[in-house]
PDB file of N, CA and C in Angstrom:
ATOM      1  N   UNK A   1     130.371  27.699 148.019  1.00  0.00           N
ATOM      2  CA  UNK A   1     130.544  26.253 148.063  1.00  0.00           C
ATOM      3  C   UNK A   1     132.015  25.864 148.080  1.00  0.00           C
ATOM      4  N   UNK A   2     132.530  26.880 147.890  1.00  0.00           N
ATOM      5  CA  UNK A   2     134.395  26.679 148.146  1.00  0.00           C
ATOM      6  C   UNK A   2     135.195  25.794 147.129  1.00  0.00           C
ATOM      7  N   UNK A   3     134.251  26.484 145.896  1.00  0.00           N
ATOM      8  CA  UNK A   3     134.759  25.271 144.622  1.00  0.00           C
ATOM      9  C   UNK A   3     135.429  26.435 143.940  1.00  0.00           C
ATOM     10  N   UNK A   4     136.561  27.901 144.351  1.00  0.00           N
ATOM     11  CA  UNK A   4     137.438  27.921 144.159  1.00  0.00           C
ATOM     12  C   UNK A   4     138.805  27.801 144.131  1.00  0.00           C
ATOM     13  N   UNK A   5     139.078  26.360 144.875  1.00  0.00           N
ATOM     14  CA  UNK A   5     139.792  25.368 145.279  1.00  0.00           C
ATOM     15  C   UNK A   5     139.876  24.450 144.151  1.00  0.00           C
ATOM     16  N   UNK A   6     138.817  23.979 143.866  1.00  0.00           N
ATOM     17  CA  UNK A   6     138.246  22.369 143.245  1.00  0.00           C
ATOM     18  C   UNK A   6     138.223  22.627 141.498  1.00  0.00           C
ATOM     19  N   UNK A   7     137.989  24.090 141.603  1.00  0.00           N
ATOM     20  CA  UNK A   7     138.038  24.350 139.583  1.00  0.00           C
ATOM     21  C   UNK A   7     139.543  24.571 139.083  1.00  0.00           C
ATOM     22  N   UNK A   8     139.360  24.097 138.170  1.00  0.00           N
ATOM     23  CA  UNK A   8     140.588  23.458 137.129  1.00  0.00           C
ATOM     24  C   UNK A   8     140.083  24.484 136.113  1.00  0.00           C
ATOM     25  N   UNK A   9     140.792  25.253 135.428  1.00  0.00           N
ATOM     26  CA  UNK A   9     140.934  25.876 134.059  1.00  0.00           C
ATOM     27  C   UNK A   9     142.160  25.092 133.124  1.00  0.00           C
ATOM     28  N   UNK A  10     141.703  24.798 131.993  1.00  0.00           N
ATOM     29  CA  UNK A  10     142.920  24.331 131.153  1.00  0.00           C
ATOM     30  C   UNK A  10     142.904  25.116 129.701  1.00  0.00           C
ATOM     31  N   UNK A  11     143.720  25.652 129.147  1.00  0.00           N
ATOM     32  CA  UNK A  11     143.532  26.431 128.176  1.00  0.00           C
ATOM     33  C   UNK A  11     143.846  25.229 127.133  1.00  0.00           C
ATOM     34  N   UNK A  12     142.892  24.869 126.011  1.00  0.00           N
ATOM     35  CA  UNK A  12     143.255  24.074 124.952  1.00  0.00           C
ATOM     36  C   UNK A  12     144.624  24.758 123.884  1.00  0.00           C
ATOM     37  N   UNK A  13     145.099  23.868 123.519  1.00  0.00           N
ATOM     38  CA  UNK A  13     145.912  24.296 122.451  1.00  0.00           C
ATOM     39  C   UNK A  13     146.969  23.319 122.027  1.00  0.00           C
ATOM     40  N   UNK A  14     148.077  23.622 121.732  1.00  0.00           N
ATOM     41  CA  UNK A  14     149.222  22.535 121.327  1.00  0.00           C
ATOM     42  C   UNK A  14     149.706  21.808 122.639  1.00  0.00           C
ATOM     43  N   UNK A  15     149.535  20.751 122.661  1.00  0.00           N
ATOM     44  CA  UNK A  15     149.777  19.797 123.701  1.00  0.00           C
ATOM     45  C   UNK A  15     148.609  19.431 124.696  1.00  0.00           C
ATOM     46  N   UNK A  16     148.112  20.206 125.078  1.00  0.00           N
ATOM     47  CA  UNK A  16     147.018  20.315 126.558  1.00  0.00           C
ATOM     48  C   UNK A  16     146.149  19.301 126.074  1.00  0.00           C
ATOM     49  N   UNK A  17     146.115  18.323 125.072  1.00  0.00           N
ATOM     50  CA  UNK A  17     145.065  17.270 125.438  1.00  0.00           C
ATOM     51  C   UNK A  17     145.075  16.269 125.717  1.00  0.00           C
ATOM     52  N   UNK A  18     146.238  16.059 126.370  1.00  0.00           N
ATOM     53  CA  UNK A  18     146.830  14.928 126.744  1.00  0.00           C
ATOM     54  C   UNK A  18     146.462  15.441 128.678  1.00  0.00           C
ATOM     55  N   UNK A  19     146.844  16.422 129.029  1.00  0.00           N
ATOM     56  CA  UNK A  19     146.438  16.753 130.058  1.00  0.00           C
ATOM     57  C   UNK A  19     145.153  17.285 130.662  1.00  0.00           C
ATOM     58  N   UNK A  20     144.478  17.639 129.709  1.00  0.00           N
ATOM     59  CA  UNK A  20     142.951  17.852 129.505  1.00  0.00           C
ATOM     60  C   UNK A  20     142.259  16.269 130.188  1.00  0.00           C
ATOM     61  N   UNK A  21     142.659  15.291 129.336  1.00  0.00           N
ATOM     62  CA  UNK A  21     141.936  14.030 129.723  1.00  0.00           C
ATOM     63  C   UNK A  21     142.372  13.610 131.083  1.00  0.00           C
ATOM     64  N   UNK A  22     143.613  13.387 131.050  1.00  0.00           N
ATOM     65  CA  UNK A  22     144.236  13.398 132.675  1.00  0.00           C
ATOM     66  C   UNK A  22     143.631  14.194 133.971  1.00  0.00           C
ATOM     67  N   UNK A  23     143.564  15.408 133.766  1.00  0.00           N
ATOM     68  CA  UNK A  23     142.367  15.944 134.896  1.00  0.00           C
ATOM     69  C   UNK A  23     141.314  15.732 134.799  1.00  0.00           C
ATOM     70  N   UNK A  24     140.249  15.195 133.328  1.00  0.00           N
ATOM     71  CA  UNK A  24     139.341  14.655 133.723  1.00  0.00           C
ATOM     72  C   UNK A  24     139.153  13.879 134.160  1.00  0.00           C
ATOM     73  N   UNK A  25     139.805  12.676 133.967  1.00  0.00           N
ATOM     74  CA  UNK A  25     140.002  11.321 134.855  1.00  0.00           C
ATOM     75  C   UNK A  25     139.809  11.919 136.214  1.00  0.00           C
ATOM     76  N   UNK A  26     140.332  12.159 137.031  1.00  0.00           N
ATOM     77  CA  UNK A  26     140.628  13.062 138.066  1.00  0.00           C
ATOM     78  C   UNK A  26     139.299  13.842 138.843  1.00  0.00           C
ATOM     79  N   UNK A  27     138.884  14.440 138.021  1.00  0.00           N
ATOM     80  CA  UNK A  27     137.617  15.696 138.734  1.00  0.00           C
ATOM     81  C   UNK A  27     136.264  14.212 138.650  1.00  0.00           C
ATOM     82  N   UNK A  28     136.583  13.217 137.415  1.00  0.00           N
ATOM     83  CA  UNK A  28     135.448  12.595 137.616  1.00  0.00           C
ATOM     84  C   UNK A  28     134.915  12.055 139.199  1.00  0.00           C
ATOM     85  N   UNK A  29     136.450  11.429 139.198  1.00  0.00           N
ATOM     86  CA  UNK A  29     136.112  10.741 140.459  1.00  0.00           C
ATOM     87  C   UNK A  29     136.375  11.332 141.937  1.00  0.00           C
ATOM     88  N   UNK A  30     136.988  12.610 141.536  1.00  0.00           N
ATOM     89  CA  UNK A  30     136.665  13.584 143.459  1.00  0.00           C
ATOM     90  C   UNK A  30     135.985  14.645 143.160  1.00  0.00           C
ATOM     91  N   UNK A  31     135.216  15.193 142.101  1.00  0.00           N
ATOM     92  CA  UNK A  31     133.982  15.902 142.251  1.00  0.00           C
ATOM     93  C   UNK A  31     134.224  17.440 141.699  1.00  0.00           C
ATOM     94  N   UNK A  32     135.723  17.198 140.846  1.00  0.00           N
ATOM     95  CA  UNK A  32     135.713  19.095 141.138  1.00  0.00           C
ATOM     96  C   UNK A  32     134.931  19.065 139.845  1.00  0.00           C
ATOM     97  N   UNK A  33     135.769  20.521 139.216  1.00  0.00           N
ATOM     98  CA  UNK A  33     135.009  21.063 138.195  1.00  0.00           C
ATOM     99  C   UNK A  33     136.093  20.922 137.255  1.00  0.00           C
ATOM    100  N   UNK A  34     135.989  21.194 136.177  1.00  0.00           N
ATOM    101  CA  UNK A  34     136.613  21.441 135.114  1.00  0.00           C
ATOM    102  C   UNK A  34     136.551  22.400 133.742  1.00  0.00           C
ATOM    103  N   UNK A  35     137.352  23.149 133.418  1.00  0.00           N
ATOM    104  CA  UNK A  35     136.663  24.457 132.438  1.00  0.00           C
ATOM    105  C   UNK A  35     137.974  23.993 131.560  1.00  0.00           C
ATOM    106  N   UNK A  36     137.729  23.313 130.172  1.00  0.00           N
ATOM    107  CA  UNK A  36     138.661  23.275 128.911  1.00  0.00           C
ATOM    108  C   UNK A  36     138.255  25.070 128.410  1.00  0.00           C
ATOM    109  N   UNK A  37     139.214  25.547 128.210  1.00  0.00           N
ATOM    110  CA  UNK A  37     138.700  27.041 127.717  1.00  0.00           C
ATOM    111  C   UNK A  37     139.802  26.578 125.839  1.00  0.00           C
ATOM    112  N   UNK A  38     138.540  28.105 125.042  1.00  0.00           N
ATOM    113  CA  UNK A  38     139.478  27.606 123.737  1.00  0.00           C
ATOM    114  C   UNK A  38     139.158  26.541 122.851  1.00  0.00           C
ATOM    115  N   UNK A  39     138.167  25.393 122.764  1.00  0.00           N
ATOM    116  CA  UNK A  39     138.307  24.383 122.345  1.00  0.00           C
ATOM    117  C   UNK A  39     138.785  24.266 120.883  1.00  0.00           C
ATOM    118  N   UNK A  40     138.312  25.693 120.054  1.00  0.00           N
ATOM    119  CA  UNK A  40     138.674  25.835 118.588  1.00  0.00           C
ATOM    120  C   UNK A  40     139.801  25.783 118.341  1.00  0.00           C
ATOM    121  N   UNK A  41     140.955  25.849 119.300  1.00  0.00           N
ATOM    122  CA  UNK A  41     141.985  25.795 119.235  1.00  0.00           C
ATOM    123  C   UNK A  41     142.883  24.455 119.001  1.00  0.00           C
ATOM    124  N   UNK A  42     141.727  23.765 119.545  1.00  0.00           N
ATOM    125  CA  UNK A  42     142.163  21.931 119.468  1.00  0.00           C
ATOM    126  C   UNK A  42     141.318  20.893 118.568  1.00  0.00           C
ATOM    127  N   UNK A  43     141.626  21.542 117.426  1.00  0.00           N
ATOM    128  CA  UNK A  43     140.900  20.497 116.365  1.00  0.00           C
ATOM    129  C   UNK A  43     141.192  19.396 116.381  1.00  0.00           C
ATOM    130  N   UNK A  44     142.810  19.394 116.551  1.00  0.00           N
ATOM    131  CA  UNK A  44     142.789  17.634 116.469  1.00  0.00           C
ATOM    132  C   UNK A  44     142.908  16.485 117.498  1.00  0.00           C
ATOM    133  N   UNK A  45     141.867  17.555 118.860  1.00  0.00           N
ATOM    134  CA  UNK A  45     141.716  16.762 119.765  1.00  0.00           C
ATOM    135  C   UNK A  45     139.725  16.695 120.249  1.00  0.00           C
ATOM    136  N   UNK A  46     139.148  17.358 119.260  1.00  0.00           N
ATOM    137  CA  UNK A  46     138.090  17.203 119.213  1.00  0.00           C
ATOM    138  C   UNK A  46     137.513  15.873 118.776  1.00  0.00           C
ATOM    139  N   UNK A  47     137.895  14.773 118.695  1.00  0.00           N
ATOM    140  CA  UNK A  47     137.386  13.429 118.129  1.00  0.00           C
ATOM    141  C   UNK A  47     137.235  13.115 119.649  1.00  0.00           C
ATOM    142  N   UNK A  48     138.534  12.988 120.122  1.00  0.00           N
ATOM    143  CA  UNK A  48     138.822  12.187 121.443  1.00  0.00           C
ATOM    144  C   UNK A  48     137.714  12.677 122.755  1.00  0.00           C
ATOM    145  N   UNK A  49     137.395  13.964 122.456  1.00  0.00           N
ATOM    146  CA  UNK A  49     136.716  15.776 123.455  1.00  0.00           C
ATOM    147  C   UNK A  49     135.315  14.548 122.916  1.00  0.00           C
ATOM    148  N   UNK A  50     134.709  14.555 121.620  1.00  0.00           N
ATOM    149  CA  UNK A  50     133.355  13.862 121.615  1.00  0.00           C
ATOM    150  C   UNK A  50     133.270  12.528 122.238  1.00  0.00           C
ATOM    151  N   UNK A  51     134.309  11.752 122.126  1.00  0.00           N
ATOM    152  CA  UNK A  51     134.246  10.429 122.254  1.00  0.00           C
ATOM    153  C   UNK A  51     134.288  10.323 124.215  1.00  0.00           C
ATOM    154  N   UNK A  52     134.822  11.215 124.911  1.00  0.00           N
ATOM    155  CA  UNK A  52     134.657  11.527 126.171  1.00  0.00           C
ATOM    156  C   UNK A  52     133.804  12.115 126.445  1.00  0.00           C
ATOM    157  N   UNK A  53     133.204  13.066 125.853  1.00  0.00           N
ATOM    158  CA  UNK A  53     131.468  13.494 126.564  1.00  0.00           C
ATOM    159  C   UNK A  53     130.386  12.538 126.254  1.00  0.00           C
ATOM    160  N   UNK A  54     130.316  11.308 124.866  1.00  0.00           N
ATOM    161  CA  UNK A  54     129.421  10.678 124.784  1.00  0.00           C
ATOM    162  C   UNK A  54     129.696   9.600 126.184  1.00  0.00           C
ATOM    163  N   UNK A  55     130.886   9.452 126.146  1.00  0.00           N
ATOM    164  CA  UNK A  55     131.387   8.401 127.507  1.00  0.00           C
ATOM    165  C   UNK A  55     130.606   8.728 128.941  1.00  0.00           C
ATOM    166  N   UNK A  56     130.515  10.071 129.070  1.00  0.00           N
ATOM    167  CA  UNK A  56     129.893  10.527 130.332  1.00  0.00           C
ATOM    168  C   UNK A  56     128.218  10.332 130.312  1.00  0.00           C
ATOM    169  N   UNK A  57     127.984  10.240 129.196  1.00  0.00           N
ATOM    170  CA  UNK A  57     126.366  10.055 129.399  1.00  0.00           C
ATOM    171  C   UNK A  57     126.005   8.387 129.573  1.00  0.00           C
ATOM    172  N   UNK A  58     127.079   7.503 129.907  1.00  0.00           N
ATOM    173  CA  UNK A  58     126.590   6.396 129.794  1.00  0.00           C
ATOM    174  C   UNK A  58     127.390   5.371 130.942  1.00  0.00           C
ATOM    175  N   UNK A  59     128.252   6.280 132.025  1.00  0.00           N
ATOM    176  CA  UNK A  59     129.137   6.138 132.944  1.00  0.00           C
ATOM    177  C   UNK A  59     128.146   6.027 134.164  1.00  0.00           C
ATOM    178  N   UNK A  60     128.240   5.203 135.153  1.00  0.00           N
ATOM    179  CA  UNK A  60     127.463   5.514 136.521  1.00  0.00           C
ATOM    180  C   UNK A  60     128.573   5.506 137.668  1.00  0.00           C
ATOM    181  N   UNK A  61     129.804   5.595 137.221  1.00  0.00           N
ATOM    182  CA  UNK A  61     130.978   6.015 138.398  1.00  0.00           C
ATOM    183  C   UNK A  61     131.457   7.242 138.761  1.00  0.00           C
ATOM    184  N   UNK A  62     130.381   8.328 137.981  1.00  0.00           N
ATOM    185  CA  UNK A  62     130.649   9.757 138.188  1.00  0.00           C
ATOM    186  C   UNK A  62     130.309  10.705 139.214  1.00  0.00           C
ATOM    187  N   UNK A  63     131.096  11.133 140.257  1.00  0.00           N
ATOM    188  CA  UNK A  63     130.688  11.719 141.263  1.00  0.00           C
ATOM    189  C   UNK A  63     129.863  12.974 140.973  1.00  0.00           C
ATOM    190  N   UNK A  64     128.701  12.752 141.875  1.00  0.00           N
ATOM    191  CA  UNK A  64     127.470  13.779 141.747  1.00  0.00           C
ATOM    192  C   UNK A  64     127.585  15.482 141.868  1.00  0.00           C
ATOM    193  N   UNK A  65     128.894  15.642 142.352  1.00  0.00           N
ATOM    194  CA  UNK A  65     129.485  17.133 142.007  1.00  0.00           C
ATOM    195  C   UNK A  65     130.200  17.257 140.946  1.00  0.00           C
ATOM    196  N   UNK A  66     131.007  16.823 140.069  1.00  0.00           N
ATOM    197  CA  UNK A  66     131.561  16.510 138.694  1.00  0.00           C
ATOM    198  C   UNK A  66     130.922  17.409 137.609  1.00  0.00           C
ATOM    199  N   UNK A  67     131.395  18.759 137.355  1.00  0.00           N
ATOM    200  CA  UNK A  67     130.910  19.279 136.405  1.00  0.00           C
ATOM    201  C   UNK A  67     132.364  19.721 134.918  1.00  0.00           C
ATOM    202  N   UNK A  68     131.745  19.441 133.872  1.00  0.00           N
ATOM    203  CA  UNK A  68     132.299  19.865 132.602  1.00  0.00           C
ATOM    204  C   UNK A  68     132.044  21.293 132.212  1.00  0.00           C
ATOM    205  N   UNK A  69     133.197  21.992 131.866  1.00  0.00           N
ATOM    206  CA  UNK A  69     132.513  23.529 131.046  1.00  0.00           C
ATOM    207  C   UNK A  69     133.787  23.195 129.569  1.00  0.00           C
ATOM    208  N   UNK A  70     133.071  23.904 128.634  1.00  0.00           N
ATOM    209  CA  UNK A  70     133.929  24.156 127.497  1.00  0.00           C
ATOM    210  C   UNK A  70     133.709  25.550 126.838  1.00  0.00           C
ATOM    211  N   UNK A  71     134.807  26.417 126.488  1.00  0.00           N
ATOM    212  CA  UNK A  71     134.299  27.135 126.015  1.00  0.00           C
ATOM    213  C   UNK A  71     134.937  26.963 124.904  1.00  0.00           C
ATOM    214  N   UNK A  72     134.461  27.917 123.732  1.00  0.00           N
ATOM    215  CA  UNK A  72     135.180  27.665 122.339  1.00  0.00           C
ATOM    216  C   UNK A  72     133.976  29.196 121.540  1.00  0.00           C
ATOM    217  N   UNK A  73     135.135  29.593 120.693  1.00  0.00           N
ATOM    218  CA  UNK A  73     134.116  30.281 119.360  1.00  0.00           C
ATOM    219  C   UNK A  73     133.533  29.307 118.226  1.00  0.00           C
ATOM    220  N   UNK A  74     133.170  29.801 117.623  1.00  0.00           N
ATOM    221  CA  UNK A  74     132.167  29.202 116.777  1.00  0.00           C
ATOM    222  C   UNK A  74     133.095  28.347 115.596  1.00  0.00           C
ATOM    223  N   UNK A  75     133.087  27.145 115.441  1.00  0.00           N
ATOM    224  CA  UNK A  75     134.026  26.346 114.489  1.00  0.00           C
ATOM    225  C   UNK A  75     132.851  25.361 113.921  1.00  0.00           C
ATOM    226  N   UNK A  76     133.585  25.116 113.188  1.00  0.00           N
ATOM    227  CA  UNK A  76     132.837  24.141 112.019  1.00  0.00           C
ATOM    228  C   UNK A  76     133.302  22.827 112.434  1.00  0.00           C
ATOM    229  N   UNK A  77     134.161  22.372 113.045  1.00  0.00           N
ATOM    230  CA  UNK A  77     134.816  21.145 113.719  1.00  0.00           C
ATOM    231  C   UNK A  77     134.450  20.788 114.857  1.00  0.00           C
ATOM    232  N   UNK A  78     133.467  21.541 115.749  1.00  0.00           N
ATOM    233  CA  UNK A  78     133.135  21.335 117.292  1.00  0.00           C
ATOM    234  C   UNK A  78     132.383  19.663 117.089  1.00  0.00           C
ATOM    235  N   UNK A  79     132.464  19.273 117.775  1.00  0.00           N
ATOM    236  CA  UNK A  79     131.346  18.019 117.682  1.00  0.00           C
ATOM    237  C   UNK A  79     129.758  18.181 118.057  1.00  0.00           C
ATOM    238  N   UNK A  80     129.070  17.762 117.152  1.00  0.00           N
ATOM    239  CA  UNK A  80     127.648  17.942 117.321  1.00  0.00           C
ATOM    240  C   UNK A  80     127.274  17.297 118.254  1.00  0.00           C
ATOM    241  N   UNK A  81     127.376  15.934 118.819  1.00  0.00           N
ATOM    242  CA  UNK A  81     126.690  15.130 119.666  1.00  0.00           C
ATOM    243  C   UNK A  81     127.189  16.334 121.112  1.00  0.00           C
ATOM    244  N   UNK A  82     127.760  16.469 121.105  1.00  0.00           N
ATOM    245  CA  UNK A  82     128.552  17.460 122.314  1.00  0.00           C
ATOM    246  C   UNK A  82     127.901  18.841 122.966  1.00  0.00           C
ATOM    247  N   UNK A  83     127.436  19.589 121.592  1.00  0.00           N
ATOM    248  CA  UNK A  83     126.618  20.337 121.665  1.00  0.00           C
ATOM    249  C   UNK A  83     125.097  19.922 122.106  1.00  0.00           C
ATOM    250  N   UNK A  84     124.308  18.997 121.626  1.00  0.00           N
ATOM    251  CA  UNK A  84     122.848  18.642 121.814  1.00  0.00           C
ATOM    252  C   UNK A  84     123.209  17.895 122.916  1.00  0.00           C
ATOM    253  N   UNK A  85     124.359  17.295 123.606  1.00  0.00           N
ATOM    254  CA  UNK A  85     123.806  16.968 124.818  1.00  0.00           C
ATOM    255  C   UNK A  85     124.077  17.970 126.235  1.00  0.00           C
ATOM    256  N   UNK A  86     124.521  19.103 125.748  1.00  0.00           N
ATOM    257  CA  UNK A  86     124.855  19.973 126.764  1.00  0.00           C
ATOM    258  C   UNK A  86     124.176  21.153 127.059  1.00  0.00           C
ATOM    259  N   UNK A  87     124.379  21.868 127.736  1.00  0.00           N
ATOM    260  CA  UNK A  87     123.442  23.342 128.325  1.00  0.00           C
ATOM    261  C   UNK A  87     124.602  24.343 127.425  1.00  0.00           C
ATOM    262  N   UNK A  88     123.874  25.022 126.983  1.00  0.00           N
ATOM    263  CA  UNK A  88     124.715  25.926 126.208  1.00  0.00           C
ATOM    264  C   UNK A  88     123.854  27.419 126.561  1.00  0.00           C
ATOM    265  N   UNK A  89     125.401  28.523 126.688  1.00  0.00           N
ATOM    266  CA  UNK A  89     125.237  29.646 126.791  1.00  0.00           C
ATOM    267  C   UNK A  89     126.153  30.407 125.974  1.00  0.00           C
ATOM    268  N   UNK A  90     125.199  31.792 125.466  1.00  0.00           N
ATOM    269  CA  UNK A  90     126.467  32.658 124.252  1.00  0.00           C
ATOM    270  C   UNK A  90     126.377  33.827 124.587  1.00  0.00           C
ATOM    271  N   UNK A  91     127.122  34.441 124.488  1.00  0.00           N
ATOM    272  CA  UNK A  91     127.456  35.824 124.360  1.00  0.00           C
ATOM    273  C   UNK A  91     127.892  36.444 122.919  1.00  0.00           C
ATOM    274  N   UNK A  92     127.254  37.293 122.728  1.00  0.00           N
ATOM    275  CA  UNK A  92     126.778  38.232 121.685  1.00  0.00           C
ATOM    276  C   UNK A  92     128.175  39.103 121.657  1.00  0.00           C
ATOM    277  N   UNK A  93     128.964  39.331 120.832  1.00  0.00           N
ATOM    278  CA  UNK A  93     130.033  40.879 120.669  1.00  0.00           C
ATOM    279  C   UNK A  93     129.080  41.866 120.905  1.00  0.00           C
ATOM    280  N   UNK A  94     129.791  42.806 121.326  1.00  0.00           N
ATOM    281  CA  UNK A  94     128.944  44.245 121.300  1.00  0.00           C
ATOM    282  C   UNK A  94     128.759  45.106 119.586  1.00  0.00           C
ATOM    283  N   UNK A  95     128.045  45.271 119.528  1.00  0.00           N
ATOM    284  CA  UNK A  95     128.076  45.649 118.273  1.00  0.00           C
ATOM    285  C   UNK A  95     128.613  47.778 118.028  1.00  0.00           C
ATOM    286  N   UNK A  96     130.014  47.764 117.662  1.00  0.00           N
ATOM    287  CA  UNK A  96     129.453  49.209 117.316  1.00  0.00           C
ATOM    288  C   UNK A  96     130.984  49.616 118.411  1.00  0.00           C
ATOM    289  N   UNK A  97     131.057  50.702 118.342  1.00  0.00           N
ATOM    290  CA  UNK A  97     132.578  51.448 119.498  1.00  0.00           C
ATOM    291  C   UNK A  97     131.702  51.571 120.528  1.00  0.00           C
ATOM    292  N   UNK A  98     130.319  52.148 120.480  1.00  0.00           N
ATOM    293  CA  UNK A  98     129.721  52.535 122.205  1.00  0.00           C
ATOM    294  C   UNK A  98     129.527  51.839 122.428  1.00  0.00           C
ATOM    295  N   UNK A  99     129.009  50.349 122.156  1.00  0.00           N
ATOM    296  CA  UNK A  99     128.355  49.298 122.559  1.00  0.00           C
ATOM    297  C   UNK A  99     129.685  48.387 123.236  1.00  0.00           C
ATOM    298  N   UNK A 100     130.313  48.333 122.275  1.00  0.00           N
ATOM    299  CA  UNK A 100     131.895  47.969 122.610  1.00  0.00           C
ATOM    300  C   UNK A 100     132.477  48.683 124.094  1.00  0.00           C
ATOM    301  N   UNK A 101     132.794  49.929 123.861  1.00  0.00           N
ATOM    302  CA  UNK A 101     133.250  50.358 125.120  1.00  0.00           C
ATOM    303  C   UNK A 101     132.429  51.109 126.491  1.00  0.00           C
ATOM    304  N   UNK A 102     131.132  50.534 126.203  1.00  0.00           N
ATOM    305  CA  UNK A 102     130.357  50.722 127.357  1.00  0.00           C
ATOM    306  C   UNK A 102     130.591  48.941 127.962  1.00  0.00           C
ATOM    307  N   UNK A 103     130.710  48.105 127.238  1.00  0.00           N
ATOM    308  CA  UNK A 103     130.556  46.416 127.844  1.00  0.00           C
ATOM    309  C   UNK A 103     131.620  46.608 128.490  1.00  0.00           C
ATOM    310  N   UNK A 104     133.056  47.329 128.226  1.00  0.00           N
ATOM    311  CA  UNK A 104     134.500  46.867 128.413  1.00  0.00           C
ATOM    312  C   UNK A 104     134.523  47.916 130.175  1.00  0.00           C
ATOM    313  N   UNK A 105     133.730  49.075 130.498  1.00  0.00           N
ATOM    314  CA  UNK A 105     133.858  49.992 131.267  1.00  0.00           C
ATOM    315  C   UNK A 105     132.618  49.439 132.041  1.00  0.00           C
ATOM    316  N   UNK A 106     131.927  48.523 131.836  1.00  0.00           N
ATOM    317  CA  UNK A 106     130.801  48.322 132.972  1.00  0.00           C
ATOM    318  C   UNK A 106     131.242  47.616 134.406  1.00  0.00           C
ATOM    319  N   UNK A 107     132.373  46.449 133.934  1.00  0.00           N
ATOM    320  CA  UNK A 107     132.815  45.980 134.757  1.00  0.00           C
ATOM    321  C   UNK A 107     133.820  46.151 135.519  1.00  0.00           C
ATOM    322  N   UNK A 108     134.187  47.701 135.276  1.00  0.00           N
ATOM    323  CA  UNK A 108     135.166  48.428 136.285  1.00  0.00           C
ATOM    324  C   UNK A 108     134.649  49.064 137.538  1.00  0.00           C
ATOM    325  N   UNK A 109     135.485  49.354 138.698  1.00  0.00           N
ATOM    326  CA  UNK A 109     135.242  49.983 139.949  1.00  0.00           C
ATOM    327  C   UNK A 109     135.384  50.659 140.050  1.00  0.00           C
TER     328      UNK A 109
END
């Protein structure tokens, strides 16, 4: 679909949420994608992160290709409304050195 053009990665952390919102503005209205990676990293931009995903469920100016990704580890600060309104996927650590370095050697050539 040639939406490795159109995806945006932004790594959260000190500063990036000021530019985080700025490309969302942005992907809303020409359709790309967007991947905040890290979010645990930006606690004290997680108010603003909820108060913009509840915004999207109630917006009808959002172009119909417009997708959100977030990733983050597991924090006690994530926003709940954020979570129950989204598709969520996890990945498991490998448990153990073989389990570990069979995951890390699978995806080599």
């Amino acid at each position: 679909m040639n939406y490795d053009l159109r995806l945006t990665c932004i790594s959260l952390g000190q500063g990036q949420g000021q530019k985080a919102e700025e490309r969302m503005d942005a992907a809303l209205k020409t359709g790309d994608w967007l991947m905040l990676q890290n979010c645990h990293l930006a606690k004290s931009w997680m108010d603003t992160l909820e108060l913009r995903t509840l915004d999207l469920t109630e917006r009808q100016d959002i172009h119909k290709d417009f997708r959100l990704f977030l990733t983050s580890m597991p924090s006690p600060f994530f926003p709940v409304s954020t979570l129950q309104n989204g598709v969520k996927m996890t990945t498991e650590p490998p448990r153990g050195l073989r389990a570990n370095l069979k995951r890390s050697y699978t995806d080599l050539t």
